[in-house]
C-alpha atoms as a PDB file:
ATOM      1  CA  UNK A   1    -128.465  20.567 153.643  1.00  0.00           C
ATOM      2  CA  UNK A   2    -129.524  17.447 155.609  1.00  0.00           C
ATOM      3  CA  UNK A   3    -130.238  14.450 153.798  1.00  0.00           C
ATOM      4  CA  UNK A   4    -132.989  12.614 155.897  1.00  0.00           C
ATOM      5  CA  UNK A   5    -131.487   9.432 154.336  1.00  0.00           C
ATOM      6  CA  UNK A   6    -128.471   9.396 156.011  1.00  0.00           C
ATOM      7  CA  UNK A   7    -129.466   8.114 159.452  1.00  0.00           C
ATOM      8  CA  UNK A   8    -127.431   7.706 162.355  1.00  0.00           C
ATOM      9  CA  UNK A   9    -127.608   6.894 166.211  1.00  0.00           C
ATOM     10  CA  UNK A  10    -125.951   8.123 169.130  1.00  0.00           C
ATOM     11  CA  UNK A  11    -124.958   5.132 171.845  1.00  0.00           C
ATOM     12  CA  UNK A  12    -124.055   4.576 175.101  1.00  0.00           C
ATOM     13  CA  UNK A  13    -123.671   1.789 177.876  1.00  0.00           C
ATOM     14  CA  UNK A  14    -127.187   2.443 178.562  1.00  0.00           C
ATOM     15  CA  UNK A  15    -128.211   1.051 174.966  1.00  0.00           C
ATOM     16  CA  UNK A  16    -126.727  -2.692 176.257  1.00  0.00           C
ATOM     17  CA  UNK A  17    -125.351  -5.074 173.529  1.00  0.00           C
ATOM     18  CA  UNK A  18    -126.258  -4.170 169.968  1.00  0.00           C
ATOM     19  CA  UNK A  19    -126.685  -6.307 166.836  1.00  0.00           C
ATOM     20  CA  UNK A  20    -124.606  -3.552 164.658  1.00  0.00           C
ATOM     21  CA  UNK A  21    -125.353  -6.109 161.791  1.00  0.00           C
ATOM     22  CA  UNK A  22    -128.911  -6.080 161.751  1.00  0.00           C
ATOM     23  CA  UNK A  23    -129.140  -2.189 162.818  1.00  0.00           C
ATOM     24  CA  UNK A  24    -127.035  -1.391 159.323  1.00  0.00           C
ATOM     25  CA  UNK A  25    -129.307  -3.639 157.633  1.00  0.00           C
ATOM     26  CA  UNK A  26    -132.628  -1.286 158.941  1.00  0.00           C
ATOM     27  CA  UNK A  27    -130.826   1.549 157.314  1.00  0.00           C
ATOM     28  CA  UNK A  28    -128.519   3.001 159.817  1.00  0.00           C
ATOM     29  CA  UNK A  29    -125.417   4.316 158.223  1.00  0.00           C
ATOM     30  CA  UNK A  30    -123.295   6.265 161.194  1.00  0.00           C
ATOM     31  CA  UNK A  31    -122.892   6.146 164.518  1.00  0.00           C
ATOM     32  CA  UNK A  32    -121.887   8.487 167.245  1.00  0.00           C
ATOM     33  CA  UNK A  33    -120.268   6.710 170.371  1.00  0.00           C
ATOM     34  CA  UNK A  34    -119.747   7.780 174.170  1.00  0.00           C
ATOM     35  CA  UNK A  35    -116.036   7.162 174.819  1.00  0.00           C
ATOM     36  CA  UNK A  36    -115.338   8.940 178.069  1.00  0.00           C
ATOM     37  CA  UNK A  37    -117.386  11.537 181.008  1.00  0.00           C
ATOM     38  CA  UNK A  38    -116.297  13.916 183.849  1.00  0.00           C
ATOM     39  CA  UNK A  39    -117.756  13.599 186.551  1.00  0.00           C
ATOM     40  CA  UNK A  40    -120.621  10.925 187.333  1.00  0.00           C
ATOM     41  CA  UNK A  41    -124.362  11.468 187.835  1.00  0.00           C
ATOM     42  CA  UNK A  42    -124.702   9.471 190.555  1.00  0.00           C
ATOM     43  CA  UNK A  43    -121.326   8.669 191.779  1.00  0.00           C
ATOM     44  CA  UNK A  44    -119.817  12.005 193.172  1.00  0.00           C
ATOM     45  CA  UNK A  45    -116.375   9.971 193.595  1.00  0.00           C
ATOM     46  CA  UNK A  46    -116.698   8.605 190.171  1.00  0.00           C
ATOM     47  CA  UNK A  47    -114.834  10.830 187.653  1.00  0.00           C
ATOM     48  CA  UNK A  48    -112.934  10.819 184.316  1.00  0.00           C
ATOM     49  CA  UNK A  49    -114.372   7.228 183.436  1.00  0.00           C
ATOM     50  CA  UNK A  50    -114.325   5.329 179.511  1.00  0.00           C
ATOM     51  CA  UNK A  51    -118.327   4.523 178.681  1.00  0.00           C
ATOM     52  CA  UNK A  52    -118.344   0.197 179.428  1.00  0.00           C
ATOM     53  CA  UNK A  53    -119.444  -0.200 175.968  1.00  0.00           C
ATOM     54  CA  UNK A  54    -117.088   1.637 174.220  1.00  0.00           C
ATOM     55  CA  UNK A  55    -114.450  -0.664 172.858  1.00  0.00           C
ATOM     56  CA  UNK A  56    -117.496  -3.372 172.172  1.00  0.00           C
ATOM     57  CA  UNK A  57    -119.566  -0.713 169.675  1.00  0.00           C
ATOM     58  CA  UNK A  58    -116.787   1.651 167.487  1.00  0.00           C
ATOM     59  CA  UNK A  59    -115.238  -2.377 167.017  1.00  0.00           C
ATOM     60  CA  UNK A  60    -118.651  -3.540 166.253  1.00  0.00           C
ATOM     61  CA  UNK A  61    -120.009  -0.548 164.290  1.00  0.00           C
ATOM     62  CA  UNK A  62    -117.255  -0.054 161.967  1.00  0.00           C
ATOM     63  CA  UNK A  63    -117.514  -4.115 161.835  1.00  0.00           C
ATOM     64  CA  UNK A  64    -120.517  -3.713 160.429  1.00  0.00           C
ATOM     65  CA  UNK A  65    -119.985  -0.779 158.104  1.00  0.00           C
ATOM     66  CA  UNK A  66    -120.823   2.357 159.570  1.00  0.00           C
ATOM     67  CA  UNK A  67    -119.211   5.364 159.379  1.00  0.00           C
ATOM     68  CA  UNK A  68    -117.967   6.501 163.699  1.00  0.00           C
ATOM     69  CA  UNK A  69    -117.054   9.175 166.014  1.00  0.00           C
ATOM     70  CA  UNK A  70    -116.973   9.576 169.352  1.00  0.00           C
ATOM     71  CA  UNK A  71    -118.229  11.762 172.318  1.00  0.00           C
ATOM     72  CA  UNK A  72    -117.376  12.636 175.697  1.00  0.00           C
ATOM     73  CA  UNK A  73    -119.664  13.588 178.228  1.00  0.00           C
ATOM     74  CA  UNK A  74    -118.465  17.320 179.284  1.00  0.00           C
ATOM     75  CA  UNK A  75    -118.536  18.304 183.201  1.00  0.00           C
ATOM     76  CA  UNK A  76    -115.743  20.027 183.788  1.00  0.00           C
ATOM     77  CA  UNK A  77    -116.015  23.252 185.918  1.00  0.00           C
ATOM     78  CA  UNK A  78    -113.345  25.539 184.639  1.00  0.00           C
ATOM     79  CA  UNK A  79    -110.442  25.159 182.028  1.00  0.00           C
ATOM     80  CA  UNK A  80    -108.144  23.167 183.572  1.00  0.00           C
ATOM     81  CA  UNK A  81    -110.491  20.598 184.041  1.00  0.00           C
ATOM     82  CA  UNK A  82    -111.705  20.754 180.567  1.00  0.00           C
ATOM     83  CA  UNK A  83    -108.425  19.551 179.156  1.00  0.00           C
ATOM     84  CA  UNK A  84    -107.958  17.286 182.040  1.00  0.00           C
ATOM     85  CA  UNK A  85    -111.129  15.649 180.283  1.00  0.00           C
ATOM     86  CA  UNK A  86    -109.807  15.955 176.848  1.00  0.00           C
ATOM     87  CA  UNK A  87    -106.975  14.244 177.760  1.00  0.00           C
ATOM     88  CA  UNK A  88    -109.143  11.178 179.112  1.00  0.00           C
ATOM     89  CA  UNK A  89    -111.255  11.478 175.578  1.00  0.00           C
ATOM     90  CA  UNK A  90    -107.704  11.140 173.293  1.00  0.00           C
ATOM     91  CA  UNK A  91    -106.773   8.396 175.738  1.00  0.00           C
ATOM     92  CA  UNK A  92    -109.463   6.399 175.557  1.00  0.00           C
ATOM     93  CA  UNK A  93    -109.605   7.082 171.463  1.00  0.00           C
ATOM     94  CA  UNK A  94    -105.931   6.996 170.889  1.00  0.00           C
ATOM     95  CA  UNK A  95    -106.220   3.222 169.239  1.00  0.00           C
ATOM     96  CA  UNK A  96    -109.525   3.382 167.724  1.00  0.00           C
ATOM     97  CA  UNK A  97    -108.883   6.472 165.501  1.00  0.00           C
ATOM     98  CA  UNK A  98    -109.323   4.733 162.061  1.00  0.00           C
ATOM     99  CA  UNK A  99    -112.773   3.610 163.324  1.00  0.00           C
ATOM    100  CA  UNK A 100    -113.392   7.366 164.362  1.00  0.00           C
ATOM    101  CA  UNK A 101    -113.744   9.039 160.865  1.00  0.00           C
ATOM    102  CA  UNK A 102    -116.267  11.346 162.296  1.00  0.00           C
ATOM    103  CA  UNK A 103    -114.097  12.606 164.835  1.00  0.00           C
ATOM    104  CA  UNK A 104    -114.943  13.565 168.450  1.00  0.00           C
ATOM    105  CA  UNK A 105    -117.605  15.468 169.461  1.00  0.00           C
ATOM    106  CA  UNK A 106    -117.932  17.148 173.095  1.00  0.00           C
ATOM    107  CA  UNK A 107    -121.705  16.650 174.900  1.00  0.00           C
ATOM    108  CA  UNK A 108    -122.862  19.915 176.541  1.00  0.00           C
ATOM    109  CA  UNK A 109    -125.721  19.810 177.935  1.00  0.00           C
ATOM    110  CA  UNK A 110    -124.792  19.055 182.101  1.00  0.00           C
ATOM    111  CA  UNK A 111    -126.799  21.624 184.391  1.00  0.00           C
ATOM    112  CA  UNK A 112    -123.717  21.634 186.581  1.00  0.00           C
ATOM    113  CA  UNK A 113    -121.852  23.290 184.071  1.00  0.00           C
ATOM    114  CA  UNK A 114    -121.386  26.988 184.765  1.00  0.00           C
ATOM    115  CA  UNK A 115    -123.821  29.151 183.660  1.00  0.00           C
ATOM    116  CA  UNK A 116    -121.687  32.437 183.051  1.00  0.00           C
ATOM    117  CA  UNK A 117    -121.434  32.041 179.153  1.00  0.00           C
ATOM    118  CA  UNK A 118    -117.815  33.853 178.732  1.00  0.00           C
ATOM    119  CA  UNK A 119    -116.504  30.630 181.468  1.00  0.00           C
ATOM    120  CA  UNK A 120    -118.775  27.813 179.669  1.00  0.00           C
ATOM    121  CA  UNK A 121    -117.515  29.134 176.317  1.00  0.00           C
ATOM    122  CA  UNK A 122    -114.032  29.357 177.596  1.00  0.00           C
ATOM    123  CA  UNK A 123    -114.123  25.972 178.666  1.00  0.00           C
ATOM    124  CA  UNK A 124    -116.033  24.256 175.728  1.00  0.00           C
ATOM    125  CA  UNK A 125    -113.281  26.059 173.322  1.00  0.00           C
ATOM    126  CA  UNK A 126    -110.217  24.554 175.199  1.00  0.00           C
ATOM    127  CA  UNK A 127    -112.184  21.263 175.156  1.00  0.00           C
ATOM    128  CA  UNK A 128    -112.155  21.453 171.666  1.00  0.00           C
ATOM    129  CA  UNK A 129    -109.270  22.881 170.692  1.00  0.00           C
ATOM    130  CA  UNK A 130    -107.020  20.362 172.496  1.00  0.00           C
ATOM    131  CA  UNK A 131    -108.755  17.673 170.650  1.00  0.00           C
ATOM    132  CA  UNK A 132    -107.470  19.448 167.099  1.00  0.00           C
ATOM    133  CA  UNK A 133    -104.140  19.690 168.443  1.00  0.00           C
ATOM    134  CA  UNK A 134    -104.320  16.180 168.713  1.00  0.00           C
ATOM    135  CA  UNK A 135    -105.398  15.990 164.999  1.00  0.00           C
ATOM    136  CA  UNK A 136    -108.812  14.929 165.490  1.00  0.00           C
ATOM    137  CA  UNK A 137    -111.639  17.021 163.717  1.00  0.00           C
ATOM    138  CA  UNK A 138    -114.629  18.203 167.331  1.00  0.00           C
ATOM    139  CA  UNK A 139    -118.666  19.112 166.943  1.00  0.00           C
ATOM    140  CA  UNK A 140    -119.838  20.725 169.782  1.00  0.00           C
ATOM    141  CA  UNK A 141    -123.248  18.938 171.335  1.00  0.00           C
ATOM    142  CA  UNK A 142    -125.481  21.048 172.371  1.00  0.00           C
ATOM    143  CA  UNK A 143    -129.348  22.203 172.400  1.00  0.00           C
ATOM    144  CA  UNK A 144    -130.942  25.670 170.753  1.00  0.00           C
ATOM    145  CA  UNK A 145    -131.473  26.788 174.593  1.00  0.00           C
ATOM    146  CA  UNK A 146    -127.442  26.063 175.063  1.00  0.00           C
ATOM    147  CA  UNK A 147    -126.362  27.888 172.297  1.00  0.00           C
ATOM    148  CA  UNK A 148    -128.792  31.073 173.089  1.00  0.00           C
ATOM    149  CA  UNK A 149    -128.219  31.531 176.452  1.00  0.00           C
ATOM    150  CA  UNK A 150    -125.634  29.108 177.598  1.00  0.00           C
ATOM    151  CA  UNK A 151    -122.510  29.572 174.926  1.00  0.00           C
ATOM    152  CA  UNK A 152    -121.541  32.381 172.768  1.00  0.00           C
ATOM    153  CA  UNK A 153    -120.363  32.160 169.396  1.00  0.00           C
ATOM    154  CA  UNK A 154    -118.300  28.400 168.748  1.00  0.00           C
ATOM    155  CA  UNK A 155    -119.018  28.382 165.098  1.00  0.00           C
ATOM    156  CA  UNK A 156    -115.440  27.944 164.581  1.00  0.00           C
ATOM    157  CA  UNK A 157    -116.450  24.055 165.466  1.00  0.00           C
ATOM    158  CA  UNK A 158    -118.707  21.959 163.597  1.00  0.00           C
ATOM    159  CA  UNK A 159    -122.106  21.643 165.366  1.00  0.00           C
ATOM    160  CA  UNK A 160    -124.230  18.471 166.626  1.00  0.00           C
ATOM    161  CA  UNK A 161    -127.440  19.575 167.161  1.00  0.00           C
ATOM    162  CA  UNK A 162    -129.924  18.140 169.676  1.00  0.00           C
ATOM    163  CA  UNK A 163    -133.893  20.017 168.199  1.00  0.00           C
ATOM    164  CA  UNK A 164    -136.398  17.234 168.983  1.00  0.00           C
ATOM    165  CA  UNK A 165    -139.302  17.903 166.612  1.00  0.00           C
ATOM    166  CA  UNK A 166    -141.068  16.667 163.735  1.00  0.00           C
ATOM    167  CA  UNK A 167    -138.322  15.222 161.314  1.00  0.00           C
ATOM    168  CA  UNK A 168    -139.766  17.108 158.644  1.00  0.00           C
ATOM    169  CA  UNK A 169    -138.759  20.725 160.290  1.00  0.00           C
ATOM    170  CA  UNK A 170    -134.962  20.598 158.934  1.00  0.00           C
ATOM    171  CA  UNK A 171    -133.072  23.030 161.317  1.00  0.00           C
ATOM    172  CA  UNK A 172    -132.306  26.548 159.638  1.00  0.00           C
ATOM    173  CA  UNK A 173    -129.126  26.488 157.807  1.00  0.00           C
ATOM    174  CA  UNK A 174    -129.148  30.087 157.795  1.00  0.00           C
ATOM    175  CA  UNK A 175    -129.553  30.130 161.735  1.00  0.00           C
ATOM    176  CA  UNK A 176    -127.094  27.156 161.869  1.00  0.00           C
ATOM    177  CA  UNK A 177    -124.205  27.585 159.654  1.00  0.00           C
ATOM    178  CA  UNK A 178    -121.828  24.682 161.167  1.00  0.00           C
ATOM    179  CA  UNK A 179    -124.535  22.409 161.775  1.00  0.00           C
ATOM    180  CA  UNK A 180    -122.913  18.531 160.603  1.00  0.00           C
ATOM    181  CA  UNK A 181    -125.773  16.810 162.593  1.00  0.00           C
ATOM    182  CA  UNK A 182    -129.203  16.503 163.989  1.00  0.00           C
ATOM    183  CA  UNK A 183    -130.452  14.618 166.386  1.00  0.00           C
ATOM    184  CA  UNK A 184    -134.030  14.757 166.063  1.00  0.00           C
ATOM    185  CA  UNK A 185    -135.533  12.604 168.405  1.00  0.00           C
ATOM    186  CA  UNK A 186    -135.205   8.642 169.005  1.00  0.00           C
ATOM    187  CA  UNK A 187    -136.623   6.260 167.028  1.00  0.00           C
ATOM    188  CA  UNK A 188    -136.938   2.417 166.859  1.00  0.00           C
ATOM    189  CA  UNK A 189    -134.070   0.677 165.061  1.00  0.00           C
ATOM    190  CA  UNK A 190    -133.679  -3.102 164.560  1.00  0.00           C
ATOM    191  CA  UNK A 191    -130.851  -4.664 166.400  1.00  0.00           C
ATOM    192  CA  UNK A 192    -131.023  -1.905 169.553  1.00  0.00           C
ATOM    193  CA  UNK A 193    -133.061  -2.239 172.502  1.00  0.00           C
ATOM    194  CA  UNK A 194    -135.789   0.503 173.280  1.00  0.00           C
ATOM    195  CA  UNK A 195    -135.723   3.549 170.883  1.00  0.00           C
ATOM    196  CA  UNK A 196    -131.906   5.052 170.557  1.00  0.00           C
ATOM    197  CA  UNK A 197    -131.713   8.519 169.564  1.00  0.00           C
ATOM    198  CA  UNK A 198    -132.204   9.225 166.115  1.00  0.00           C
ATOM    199  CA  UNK A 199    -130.112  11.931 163.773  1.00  0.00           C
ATOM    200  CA  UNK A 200    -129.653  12.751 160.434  1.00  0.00           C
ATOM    201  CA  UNK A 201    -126.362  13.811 158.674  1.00  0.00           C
ATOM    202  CA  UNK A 202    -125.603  16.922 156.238  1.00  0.00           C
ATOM    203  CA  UNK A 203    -125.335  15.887 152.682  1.00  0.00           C
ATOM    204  CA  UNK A 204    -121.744  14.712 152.029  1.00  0.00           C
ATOM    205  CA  UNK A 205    -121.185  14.038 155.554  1.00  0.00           C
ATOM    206  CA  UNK A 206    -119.851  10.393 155.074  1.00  0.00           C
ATOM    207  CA  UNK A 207    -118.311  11.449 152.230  1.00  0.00           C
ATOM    208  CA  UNK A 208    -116.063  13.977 153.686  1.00  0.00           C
ATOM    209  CA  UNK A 209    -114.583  11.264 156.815  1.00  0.00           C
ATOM    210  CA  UNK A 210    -111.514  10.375 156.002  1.00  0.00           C
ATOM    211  CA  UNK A 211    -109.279   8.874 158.545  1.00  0.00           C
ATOM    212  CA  UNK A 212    -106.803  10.985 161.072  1.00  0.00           C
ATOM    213  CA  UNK A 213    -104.434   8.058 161.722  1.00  0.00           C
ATOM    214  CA  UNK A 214    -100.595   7.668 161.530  1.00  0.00           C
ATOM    215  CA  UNK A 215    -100.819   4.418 160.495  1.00  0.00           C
ATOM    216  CA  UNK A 216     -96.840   4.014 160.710  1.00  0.00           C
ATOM    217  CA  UNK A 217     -96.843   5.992 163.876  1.00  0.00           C
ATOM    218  CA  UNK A 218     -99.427   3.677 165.360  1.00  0.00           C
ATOM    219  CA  UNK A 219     -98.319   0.708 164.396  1.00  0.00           C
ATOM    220  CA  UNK A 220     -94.715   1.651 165.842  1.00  0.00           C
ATOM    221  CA  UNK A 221     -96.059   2.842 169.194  1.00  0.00           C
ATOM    222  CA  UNK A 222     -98.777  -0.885 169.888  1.00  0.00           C
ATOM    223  CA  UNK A 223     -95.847  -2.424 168.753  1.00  0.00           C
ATOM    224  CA  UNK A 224     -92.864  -0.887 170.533  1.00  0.00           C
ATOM    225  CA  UNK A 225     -90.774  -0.797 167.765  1.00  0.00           C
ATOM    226  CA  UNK A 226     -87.271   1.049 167.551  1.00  0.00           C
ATOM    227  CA  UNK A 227     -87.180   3.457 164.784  1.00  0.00           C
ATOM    228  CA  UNK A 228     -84.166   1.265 163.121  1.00  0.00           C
ATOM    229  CA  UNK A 229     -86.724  -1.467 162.919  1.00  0.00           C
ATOM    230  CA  UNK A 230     -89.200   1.192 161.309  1.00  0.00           C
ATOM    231  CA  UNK A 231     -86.549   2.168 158.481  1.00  0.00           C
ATOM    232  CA  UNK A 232     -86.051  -1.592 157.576  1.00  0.00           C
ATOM    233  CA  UNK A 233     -89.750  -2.475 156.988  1.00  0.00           C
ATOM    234  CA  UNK A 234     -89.726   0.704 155.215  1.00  0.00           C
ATOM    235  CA  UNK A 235     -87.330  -0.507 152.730  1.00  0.00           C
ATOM    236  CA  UNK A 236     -89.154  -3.706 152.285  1.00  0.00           C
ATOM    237  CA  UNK A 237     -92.275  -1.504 150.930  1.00  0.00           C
ATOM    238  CA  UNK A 238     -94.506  -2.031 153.774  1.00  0.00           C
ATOM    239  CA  UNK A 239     -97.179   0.260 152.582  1.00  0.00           C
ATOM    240  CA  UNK A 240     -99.865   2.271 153.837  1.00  0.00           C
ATOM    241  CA  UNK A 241    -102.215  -0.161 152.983  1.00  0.00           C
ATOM    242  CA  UNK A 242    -100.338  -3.014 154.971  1.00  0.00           C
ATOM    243  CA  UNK A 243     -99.988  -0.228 157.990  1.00  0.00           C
ATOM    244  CA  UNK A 244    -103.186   0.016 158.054  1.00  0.00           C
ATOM    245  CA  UNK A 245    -104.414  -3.575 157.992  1.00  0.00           C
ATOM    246  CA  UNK A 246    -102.220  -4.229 160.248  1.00  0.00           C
ATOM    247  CA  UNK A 247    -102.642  -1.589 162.693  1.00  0.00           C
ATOM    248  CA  UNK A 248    -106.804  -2.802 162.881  1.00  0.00           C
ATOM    249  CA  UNK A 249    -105.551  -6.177 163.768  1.00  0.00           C
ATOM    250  CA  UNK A 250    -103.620  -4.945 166.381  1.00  0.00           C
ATOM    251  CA  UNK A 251    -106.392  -2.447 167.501  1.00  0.00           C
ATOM    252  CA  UNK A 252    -108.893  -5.208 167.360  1.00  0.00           C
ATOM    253  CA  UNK A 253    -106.357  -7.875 169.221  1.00  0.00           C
ATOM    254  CA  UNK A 254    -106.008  -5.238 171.885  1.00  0.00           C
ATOM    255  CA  UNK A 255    -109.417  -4.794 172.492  1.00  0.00           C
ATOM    256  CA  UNK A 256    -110.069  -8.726 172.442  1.00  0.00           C
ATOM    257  CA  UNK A 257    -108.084  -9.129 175.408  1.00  0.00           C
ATOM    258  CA  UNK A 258    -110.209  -5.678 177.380  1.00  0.00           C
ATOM    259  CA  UNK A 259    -113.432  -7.475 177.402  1.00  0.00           C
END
């Protein structure tokens, strides 16, 4: 069921610095993120590109609390493109995936995509199912005209769904089995400029995130470490706790010196 409560926003570049601080404090409690896109809107040499912003809001939105996952911007034109672009995603994600307890979600809703609904499926799928191989749970974005005449059947994925319309029509359950979001329309929302989009969560949502990271892989790989150096802080009880404090210093250190 979705819990009207548990409101959420959906970010970009194009949203400009946010106060994540005061934006938690008017109620927001998750936050969906643009990592990564194909190919550009208006740049046709531009492709494969991390959202400016990215870095500055999952460190910022976690900072202040929220629950986050992140979403790429889906172009690609046939399957080997699509995991060309969810290899950019995982890139751009790789250190940020204890801030990500939502997951990734893949946006599809480009009018250059194909419109032959056996190649856009086909292309969506291996989208998202290179993401799980990578251990990360994927929604599929998309609209109700998408899904009808765009996509067949991807209720194998959980589903982000874009139905602008009074908040108090909650989306079907029945029609939308999968559903894990909806974004209903935007709304005002202290500490972001304009009116961001606006979503609600399923009931448990937050609940269910739990972290995908190897905290002791991930801390071996930022730091370079030989696996004899590994097995010695292993025997000195460096815990999963520790690993993981200490991997979101060095994910935060890392992302000092990007900006």
């Amino acid at each position: 069921m979705i819990d009207t409560n548990l409101r959420g926003v959906d970010v970009s570049s194009y949203q400009g610095r946010i106060d994540w601080s005061a934006a938690y404090a008017d109620g927001i409690r998750f936050a969906m993120i643009k990592a990564t896109q194909g190919r550009s809107l208006t740049d046709a040499n531009l492709r494969n590109f991390t959202d400016s912003r990215f870095h500055e809001n999952v460190v910022g939105a976690s900072g202040a609390g929220m629950v986050c996952g992140a979403y790429h911007y889906l172009t690609a034109l046939n399957e080997a493109e699509a995991a060309e672009e969810a290899a950019v995603f995982l890139s751009a994600a790789a250190k940020y995936r204890a801030k990500l307890q939502l997951g990734a979600a893949v946006d599809v809703e480009d009018s250059r995509l194909p419109k032959d609904k056996k190649k856009l499926t086909a292309i969506v799928r291996t989208f998202c199912r290179r993401i799980i191989e990578a251990g990360m749970p994927v929604m599929v974005y998309t609209n109700p005209d998408f899904l009808k005449n765009r996509l067949d059947d991807l209720g194998e994925f959980g589903l982000w769904l874009a139905l602008w319309r009074n908040r108090e029509l909650l989306p079907d359950l029945g029609q939308y089995p999968n559903l894990r979001i909806w974004q209903w329309g935007t709304a005002g929302v202290r500490g972001i400029a304009g009116k961001p989009d606006a979503n609600f969560g399923i009931r448990g949502l937050l609940k269910t995130a739990e972290p995908t990271v190897d905290y002791k892989a991930e801390v071996q790989r930022l730091a370079g470490l030989a696996d004899v150096t590994m097995q010695y802080l292993a025997a000195y009880q460096f815990g999963d706790d520790l690993l993981r404090k200490l991997y979101e210093a060095m994910v935060n250190k890392e992302g000092d010196r990007e900006t």
